[in-house]
N, C-alpha and C. Protein backbone atom coordinates (compact mmCIF):
# COMPACT_ATOMS: atom_id res chain seq x y z
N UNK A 1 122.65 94.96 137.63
CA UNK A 1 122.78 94.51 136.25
C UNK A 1 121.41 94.53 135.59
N UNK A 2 121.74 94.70 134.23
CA UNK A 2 120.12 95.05 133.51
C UNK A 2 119.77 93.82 133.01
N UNK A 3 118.05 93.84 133.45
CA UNK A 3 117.36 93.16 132.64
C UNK A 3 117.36 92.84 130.80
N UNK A 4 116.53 91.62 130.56
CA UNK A 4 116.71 91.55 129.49
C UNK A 4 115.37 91.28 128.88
N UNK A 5 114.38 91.51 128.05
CA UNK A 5 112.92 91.24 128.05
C UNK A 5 112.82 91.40 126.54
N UNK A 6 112.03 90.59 125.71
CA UNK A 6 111.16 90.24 124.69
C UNK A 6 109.53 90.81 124.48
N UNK A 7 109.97 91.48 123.69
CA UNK A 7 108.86 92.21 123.02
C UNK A 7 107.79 91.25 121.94
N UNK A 8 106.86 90.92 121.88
CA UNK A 8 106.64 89.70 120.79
C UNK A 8 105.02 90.74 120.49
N UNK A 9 105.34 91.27 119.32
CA UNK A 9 104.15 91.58 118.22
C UNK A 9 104.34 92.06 117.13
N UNK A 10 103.17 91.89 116.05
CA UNK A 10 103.62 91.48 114.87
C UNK A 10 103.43 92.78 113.79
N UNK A 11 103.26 94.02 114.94
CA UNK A 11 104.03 94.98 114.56
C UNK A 11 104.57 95.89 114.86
N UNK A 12 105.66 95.91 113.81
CA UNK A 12 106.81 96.36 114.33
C UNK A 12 106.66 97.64 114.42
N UNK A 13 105.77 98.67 114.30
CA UNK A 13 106.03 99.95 115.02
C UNK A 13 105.43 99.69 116.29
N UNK A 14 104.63 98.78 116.98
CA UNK A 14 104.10 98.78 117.61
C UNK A 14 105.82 98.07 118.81
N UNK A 15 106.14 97.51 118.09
CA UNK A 15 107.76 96.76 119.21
C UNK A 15 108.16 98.14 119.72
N UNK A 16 108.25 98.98 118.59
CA UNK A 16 109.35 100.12 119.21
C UNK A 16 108.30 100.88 120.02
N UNK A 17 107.29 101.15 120.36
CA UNK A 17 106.28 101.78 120.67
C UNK A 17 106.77 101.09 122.42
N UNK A 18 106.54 100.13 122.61
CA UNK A 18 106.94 99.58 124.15
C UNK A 18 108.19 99.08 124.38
N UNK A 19 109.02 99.63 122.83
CA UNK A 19 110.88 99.65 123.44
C UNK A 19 110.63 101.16 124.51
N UNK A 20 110.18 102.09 123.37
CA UNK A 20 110.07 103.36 123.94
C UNK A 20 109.47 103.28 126.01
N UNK A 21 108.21 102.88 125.50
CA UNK A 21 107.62 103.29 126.85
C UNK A 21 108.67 102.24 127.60
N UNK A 22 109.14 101.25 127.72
CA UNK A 22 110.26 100.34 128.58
C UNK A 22 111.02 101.41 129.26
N UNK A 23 111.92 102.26 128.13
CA UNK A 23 112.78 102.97 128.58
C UNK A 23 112.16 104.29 129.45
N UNK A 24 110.92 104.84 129.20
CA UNK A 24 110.62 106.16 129.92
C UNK A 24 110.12 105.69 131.38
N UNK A 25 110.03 104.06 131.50
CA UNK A 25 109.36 103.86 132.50
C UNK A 25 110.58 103.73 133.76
N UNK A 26 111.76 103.62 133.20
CA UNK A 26 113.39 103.84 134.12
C UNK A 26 113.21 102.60 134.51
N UNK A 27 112.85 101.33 133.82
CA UNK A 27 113.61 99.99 133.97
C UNK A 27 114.66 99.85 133.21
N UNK A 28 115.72 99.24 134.26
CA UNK A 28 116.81 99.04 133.82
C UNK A 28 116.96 97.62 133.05
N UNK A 29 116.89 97.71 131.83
CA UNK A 29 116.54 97.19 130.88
C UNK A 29 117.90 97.23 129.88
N UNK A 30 118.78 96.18 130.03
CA UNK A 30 120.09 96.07 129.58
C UNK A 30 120.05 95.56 127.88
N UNK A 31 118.90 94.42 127.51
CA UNK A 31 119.04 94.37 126.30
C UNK A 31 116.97 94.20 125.99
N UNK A 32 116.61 94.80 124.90
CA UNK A 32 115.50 94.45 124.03
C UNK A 32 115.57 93.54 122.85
N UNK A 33 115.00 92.55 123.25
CA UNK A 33 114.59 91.40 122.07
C UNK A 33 113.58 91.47 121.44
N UNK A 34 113.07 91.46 120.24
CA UNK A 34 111.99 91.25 119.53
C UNK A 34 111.49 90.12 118.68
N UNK A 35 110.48 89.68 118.87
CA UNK A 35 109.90 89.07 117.63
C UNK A 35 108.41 89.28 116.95
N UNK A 36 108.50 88.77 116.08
CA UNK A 36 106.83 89.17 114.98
C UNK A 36 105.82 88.25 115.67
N UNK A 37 106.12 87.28 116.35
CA UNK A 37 104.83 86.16 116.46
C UNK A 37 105.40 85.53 117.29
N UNK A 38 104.60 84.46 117.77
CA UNK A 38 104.80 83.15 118.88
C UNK A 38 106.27 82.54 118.57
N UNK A 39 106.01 82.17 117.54
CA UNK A 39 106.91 80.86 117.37
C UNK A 39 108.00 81.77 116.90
N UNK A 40 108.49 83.23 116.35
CA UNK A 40 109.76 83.69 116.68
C UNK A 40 109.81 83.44 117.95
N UNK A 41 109.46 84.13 118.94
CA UNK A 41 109.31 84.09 120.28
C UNK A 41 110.01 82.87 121.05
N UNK A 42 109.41 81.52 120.64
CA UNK A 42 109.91 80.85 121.00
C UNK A 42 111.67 80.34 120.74
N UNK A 43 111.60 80.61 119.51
CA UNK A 43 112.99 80.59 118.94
C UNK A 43 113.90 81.15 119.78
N UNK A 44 113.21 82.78 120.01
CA UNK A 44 114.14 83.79 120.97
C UNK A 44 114.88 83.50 122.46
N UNK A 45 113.40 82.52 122.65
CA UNK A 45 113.68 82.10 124.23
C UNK A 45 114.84 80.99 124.05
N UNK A 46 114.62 80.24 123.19
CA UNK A 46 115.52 79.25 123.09
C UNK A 46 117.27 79.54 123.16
N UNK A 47 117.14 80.39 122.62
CA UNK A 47 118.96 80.75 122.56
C UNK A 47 119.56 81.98 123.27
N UNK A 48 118.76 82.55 124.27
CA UNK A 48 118.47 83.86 125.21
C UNK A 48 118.11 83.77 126.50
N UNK A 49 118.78 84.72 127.21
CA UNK A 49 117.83 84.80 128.79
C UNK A 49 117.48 85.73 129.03
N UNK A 50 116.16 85.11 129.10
CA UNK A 50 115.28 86.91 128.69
C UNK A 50 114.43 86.69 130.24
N UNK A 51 114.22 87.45 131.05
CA UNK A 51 113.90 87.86 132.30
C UNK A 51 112.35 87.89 132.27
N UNK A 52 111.71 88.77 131.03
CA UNK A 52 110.26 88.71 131.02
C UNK A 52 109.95 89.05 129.75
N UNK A 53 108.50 88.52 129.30
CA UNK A 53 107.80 88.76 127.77
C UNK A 53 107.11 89.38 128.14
N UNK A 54 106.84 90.42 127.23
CA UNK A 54 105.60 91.21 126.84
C UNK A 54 105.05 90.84 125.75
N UNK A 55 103.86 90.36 125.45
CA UNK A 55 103.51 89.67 124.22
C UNK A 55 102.01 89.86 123.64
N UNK A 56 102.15 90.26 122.75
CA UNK A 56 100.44 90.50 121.93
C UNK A 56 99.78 89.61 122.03
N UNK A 57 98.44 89.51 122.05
CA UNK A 57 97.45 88.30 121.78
C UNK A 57 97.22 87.53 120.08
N UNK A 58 97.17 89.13 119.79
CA UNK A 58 96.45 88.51 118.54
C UNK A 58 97.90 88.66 117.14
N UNK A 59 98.18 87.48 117.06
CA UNK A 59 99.08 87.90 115.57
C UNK A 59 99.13 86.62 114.66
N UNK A 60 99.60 86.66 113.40
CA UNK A 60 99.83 85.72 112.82
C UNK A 60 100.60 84.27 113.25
N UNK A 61 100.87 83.80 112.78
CA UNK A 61 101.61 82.17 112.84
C UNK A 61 101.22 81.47 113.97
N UNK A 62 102.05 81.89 114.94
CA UNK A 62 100.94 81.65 116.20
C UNK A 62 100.86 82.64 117.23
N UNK A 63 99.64 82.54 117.97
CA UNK A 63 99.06 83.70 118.57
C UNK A 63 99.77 83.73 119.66
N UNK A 64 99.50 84.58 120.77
CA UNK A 64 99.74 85.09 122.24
C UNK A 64 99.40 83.61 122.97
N UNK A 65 98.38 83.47 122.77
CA UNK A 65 97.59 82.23 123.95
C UNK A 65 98.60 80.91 123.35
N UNK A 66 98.31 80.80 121.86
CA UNK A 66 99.01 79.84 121.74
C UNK A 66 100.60 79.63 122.13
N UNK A 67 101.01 80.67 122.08
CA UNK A 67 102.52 80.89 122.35
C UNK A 67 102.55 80.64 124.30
N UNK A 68 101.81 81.10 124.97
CA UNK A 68 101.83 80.37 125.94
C UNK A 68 101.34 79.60 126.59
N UNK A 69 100.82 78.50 125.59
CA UNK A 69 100.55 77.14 126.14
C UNK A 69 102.02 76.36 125.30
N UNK A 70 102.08 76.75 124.01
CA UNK A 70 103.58 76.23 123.97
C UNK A 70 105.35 76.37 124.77
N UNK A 71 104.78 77.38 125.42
CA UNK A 71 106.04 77.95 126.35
C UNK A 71 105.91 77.19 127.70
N UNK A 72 104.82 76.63 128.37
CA UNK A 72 104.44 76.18 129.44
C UNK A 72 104.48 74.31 129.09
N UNK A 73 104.64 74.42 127.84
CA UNK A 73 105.37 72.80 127.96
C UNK A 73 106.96 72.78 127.64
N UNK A 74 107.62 73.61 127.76
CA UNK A 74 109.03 73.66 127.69
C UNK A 74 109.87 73.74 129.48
N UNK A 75 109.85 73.16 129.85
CA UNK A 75 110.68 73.10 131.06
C UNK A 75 111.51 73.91 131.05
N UNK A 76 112.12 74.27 130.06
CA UNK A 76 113.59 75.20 130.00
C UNK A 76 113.20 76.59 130.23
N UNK A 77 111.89 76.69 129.61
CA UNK A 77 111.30 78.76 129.71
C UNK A 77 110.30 78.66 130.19
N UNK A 78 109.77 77.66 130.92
CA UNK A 78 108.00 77.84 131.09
C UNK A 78 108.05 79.22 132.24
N UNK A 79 109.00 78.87 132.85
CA UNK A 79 108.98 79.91 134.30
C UNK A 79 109.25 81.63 134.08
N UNK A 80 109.52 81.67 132.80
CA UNK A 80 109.95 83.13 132.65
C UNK A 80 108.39 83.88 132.63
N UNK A 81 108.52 84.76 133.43
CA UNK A 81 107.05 85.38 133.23
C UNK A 81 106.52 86.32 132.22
N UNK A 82 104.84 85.89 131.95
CA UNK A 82 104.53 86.53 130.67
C UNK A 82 103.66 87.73 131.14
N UNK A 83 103.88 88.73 130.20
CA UNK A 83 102.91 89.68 130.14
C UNK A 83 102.37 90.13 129.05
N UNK A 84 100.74 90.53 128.95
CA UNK A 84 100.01 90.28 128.01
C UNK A 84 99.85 91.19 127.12
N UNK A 85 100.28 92.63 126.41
CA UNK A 85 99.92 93.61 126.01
C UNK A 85 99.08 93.84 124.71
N UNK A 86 97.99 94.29 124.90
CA UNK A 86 96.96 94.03 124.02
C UNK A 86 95.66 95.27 124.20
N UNK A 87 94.96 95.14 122.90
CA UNK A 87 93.64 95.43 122.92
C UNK A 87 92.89 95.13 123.31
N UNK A 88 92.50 93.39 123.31
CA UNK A 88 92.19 92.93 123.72
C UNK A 88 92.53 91.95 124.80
N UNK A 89 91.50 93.26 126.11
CA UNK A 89 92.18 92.52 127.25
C UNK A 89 90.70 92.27 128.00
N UNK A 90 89.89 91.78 127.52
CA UNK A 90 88.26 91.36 128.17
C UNK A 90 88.61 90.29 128.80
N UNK A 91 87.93 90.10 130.16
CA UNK A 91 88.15 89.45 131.13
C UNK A 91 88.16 88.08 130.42
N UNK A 92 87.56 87.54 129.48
CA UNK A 92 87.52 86.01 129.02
C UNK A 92 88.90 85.71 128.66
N UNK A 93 89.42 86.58 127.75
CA UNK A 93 90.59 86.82 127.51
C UNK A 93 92.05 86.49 128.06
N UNK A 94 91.66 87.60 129.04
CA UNK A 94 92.87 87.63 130.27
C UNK A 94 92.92 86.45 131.19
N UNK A 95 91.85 85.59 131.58
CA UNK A 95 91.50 84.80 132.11
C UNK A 95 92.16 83.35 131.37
N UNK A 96 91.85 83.42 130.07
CA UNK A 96 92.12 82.60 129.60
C UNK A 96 94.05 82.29 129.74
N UNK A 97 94.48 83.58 129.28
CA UNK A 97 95.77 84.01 129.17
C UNK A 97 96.78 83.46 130.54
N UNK A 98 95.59 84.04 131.57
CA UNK A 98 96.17 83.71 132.77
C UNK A 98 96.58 82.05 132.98
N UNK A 99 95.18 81.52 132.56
CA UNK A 99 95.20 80.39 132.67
C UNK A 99 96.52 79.38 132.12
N UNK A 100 96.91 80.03 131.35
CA UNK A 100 98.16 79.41 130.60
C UNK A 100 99.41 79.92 131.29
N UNK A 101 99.28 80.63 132.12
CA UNK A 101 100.58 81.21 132.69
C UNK A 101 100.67 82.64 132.68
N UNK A 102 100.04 83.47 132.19
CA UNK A 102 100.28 85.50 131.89
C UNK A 102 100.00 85.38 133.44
N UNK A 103 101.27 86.40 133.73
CA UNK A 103 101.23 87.09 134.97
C UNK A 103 100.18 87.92 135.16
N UNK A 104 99.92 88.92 134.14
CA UNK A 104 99.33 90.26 134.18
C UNK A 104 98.65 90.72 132.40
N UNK A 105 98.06 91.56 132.55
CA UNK A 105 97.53 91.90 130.63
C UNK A 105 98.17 93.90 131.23
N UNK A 106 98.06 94.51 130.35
CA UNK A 106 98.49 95.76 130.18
C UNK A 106 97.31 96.28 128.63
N UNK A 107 96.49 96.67 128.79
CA UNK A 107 96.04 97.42 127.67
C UNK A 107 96.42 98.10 126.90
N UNK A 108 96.32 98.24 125.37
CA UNK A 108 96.77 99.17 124.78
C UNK A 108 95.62 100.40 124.36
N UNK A 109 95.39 101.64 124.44
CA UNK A 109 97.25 102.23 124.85
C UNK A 109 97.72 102.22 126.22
N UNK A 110 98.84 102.13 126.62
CA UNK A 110 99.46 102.33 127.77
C UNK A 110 100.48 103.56 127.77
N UNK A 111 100.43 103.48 129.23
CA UNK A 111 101.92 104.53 129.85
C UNK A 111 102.66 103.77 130.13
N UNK A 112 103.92 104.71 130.47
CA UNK A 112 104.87 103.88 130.95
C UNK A 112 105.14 104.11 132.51
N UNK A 113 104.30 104.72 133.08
CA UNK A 113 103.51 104.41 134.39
C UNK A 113 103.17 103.01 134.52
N UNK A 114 102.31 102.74 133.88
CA UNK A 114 101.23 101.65 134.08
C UNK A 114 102.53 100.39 133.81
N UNK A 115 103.30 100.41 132.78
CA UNK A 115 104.40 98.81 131.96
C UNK A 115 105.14 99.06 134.11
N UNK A 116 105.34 99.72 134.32
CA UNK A 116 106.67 99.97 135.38
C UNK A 116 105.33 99.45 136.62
N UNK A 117 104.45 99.73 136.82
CA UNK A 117 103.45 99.34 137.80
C UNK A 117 103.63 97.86 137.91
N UNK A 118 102.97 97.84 136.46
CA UNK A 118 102.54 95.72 136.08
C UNK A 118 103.72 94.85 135.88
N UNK A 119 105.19 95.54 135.35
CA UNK A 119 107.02 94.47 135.32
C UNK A 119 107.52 94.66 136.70
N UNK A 120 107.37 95.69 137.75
CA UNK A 120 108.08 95.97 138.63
C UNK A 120 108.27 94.54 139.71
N UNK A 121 106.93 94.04 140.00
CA UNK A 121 106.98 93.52 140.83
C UNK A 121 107.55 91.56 140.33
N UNK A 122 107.62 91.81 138.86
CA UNK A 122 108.46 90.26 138.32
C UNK A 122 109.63 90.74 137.95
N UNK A 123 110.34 91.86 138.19
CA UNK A 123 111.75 92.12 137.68
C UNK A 123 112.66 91.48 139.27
C-alpha cells in the first residue's frame, strides 16, 4: 500500500518540482499533500496521515525550523519524520534542524536518486 507524504514550500512550482522527482524516484507514493508554509503544514498533519514531510527551511508565516519545533510539541505528529529540502543546508543549519527532529536535509537541486537514497530508509 502507498505511502502518503507532504510537500511544505512556499513555492509552488517548486511543490511540483519534488511531486515530480517523488514519482521518478519509484516511491510508491499513494497520495501528495501540499502546503505553502509551516502552519499550513501543520493544519495538514492535523486531519491526515501523512508517513513523511519534506519541508523547506526558509518561507513565510512560519519557517521550516519553526514548523518543527511546533510539530515536536504535538504528541499526535511529533513522530512522523521530517525531511529538510533546501538551499540552505550549511551544517549550522542542518544541525539545528536536526536538533528539532529532521531526519535528514536533501539540497536543492536534487535527483531523484538522491530523495529515494535519503526517504528510503523512513518509508
Amino acid at each position: 500500500m502507498g505511502k502518503t507524504v507532504l510537500i511544505v514550500d512556499d513555492s509552488n512550482t517548486m511543490r511540483k518540482i519534488v511531486s515530480r522527482a517523488l514519482r521518478q524516484a519509484g516511491i510508491d507514493f499513494s497520495e501528495i499533500l501540499e502546503a505553502a508554509d509551516g502552519q499550513l503544514a501543520l493544519d495538514v498533519l492535523g486531519s491526515n496521515e501523512v508517513d513523511v514531510v519534506l519541508s523547506d527551511i526558509n518561507m513565510p508565516n512560519m519557517t521550516g525550523l519553526e514548523f518543527l519545533k511546533a510539530k515536536s510539541e504535538d504528541d499526535a505528529i511529533k513522530d512522523i519524520p521530517v525531511v529538510m529540502i533546501s538551499t540552505e543546508t550549511g551544517a549550522d543549519i542542518i544541525d539545528q534542524a536536526k536538533a528539532l527532529g529532521a531526519k535528514g536535509a536533501i539540497k536543492k537541486p536534487f535527483t531523484p536518486d538522491l530523495i529515494n537514497e535519503i526517504l528510503s530508509p523512513l518509508l
